[in-house]
N, C-alpha and C. Protein backbone atom coordinates (compact mmCIF):
# COMPACT_ATOMS: atom_id res chain seq x y z
N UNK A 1 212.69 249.79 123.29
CA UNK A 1 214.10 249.45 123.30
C UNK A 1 214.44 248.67 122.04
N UNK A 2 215.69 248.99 121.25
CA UNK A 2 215.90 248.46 120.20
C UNK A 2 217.70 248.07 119.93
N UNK A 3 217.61 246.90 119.19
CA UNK A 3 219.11 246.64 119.04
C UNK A 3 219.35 247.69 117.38
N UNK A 4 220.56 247.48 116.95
CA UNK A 4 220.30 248.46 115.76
C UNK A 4 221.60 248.03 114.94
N UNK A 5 221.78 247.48 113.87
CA UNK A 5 223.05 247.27 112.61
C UNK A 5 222.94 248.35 111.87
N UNK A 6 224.27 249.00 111.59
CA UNK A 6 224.32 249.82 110.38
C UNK A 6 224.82 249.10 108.95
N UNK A 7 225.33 249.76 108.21
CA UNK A 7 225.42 248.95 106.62
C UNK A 7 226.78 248.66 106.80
N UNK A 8 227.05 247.43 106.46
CA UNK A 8 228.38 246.90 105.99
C UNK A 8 229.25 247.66 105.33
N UNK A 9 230.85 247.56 105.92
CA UNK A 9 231.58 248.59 105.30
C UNK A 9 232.85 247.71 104.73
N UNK A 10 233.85 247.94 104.45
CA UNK A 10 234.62 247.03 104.26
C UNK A 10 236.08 247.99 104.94
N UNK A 11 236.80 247.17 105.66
CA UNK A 11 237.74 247.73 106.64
C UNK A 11 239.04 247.34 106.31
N UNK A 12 240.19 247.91 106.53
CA UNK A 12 241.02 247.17 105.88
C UNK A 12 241.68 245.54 106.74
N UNK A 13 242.39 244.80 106.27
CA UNK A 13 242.37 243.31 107.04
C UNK A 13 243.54 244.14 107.60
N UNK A 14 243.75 243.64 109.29
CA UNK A 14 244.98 243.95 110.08
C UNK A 14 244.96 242.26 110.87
N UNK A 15 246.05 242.97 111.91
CA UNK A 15 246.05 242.07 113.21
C UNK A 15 244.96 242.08 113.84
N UNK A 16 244.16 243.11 113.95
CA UNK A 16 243.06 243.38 114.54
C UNK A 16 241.98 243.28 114.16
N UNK A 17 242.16 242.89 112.95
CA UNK A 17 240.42 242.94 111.94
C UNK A 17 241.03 241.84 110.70
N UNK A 18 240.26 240.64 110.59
CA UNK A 18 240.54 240.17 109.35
C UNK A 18 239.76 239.70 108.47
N UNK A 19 238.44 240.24 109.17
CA UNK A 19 237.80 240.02 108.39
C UNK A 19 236.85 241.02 107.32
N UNK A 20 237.46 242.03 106.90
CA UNK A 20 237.30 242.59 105.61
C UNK A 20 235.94 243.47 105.82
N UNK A 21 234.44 243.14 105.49
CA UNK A 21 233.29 244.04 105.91
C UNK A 21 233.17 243.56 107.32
N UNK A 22 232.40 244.56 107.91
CA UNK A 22 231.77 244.66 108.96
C UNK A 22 230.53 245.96 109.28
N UNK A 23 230.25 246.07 110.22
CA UNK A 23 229.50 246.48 111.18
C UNK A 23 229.68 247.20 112.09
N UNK A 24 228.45 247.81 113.02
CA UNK A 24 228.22 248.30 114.27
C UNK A 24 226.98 247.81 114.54
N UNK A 25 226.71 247.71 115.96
CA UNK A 25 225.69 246.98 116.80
C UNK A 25 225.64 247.92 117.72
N UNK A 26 224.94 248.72 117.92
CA UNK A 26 224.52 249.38 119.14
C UNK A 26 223.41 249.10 119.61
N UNK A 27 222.93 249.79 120.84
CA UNK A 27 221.38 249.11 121.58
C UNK A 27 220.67 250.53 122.11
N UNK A 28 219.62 250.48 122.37
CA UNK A 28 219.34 251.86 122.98
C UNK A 28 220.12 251.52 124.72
N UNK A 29 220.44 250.56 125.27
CA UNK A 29 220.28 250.19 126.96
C UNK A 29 221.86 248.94 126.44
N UNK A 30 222.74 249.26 127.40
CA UNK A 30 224.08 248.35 127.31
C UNK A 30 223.42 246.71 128.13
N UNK A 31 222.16 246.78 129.01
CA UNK A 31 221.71 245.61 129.02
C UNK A 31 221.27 244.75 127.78
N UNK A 32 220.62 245.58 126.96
CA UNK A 32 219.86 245.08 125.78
C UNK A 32 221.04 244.82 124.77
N UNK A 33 222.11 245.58 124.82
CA UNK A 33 223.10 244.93 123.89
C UNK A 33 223.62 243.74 124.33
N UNK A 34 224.08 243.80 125.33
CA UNK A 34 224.65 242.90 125.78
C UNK A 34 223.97 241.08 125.91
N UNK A 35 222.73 241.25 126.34
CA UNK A 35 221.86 240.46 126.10
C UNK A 35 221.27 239.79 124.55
N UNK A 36 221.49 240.92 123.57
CA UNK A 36 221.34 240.34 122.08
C UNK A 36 222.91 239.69 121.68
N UNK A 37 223.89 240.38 122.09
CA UNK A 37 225.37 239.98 121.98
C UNK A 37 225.23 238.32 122.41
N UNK A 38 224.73 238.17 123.14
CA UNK A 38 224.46 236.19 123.89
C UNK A 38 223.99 235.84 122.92
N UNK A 39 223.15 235.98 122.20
CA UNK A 39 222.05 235.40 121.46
C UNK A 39 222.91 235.01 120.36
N UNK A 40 223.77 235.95 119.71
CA UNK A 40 224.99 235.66 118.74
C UNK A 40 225.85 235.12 119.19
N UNK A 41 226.37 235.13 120.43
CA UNK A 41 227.38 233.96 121.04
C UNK A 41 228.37 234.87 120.64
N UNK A 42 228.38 236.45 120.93
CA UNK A 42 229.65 236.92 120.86
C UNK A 42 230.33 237.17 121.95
N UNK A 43 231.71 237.12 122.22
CA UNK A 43 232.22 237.53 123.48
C UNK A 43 232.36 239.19 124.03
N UNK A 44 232.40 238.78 125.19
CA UNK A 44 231.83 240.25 126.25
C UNK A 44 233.31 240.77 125.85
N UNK A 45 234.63 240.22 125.74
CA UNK A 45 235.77 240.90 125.43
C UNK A 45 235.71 241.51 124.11
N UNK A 46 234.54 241.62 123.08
CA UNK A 46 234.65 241.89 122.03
C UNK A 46 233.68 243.12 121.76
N UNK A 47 233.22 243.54 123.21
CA UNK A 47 232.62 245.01 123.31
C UNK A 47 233.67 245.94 122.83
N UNK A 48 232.85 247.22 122.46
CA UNK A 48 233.45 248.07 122.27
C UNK A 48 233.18 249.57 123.37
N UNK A 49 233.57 249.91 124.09
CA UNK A 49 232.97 250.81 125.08
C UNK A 49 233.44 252.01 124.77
N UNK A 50 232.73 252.61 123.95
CA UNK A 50 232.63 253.93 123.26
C UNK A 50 232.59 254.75 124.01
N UNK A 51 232.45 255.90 124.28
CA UNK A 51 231.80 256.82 125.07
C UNK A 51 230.79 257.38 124.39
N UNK A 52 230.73 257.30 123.65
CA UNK A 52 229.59 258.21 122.38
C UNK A 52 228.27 257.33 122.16
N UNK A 53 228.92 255.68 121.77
CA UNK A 53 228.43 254.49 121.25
C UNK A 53 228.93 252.80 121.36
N UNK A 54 228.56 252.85 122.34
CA UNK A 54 229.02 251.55 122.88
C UNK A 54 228.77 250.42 121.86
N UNK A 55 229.22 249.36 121.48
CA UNK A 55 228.87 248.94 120.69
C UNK A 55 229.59 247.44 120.74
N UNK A 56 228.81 246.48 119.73
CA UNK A 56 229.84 245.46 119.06
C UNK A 56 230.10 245.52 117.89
N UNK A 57 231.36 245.37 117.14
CA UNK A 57 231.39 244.87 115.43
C UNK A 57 231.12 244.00 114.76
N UNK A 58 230.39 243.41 113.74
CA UNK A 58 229.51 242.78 113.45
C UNK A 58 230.30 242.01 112.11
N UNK A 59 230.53 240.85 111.88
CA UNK A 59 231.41 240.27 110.23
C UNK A 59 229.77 240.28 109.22
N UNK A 60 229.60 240.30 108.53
CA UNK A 60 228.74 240.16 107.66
C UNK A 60 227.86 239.04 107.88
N UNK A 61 228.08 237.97 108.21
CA UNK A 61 227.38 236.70 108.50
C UNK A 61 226.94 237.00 110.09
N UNK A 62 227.20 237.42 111.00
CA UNK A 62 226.92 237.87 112.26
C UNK A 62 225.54 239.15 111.93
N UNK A 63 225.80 239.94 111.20
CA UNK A 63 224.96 240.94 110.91
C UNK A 63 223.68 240.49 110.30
N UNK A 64 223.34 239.18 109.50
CA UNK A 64 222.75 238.58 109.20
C UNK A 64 221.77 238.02 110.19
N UNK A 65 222.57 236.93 111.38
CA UNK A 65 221.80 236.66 112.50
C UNK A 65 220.98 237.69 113.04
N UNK A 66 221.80 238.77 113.26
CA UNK A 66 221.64 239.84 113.83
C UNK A 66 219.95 240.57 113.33
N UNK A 67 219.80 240.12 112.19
CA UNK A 67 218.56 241.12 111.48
C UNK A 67 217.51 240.36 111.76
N UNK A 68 218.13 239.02 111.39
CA UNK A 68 217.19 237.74 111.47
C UNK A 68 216.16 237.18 112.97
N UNK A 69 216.61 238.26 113.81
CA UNK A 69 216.85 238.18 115.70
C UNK A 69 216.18 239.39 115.74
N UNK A 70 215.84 239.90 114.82
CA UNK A 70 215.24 241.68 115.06
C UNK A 70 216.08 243.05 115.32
N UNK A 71 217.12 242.54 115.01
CA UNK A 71 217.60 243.67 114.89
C UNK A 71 217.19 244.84 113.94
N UNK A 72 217.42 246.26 114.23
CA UNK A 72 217.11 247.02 112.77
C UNK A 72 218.26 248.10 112.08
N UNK A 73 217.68 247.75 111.02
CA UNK A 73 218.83 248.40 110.14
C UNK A 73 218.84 249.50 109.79
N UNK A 74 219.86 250.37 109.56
CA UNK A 74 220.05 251.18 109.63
C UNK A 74 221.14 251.98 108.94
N UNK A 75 220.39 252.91 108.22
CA UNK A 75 221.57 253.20 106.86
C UNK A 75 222.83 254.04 108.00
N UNK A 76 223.90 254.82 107.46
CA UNK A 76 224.93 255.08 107.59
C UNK A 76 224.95 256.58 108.09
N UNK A 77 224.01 257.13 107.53
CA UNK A 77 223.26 258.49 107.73
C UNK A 77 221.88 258.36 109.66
N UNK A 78 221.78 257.58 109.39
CA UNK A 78 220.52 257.44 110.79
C UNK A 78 221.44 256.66 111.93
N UNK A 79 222.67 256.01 111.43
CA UNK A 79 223.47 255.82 113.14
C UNK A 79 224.25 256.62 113.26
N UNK A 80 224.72 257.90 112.13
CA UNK A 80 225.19 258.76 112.78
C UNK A 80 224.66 260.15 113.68
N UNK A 81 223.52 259.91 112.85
CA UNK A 81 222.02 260.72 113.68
C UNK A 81 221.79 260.09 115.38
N UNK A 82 221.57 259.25 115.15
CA UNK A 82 221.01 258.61 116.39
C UNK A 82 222.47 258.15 117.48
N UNK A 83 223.28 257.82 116.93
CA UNK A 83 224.12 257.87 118.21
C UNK A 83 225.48 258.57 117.91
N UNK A 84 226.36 258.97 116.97
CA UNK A 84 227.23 259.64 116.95
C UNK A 84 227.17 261.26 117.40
N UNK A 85 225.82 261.58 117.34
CA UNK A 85 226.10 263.22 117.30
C UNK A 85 225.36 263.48 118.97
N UNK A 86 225.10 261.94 120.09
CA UNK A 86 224.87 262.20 121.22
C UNK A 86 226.20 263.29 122.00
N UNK A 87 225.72 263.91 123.13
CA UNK A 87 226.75 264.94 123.95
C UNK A 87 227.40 263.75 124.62
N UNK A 88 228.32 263.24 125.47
CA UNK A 88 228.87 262.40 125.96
C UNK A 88 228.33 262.67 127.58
């Protein structure tokens, strides 16, 4: 079982996003995300419940903890392999 960051992107700043790069956090198991999500002290309202790829978004300094905690990284090409092209 593994948690997993892809590469920092930069998004545009809204109401909804202001902070500029970010992330994805997926898990193989929504326990195991959810459980590394604590560890960062992110909030459960700040899931993302995909159907494809459940996930959290990650600010650049979060993605950091995140690697530092074991997460693994993961270029842009291997999270779309590994969880975008799942059947729903």
């Amino acid at each position: 079982m593994s948690v997993y960051v892809d590469e920092l992107r930069n998004y545009p700043v809204s109401s909804r996003w202001r902070y500029g790069q970010a992330c994805h956090m997926p898990a193989d198991t929504l326990e195991e995300l959810h459980a590394f999500a604590g560890k960062l002290q992110l909030r459960r309202s700040w899931f993302q419940p995909h159907e494809r790829c459940p996930h959290y978004d990650l600010t650049a300094k979060r993605r950091g903890m995140a690697v530092s905690l074991g997460a693994m990284e993961v270029s842009a090409r291997e999270f779309v392999k590994r969880f975008l092209r799942r059947t729903p």
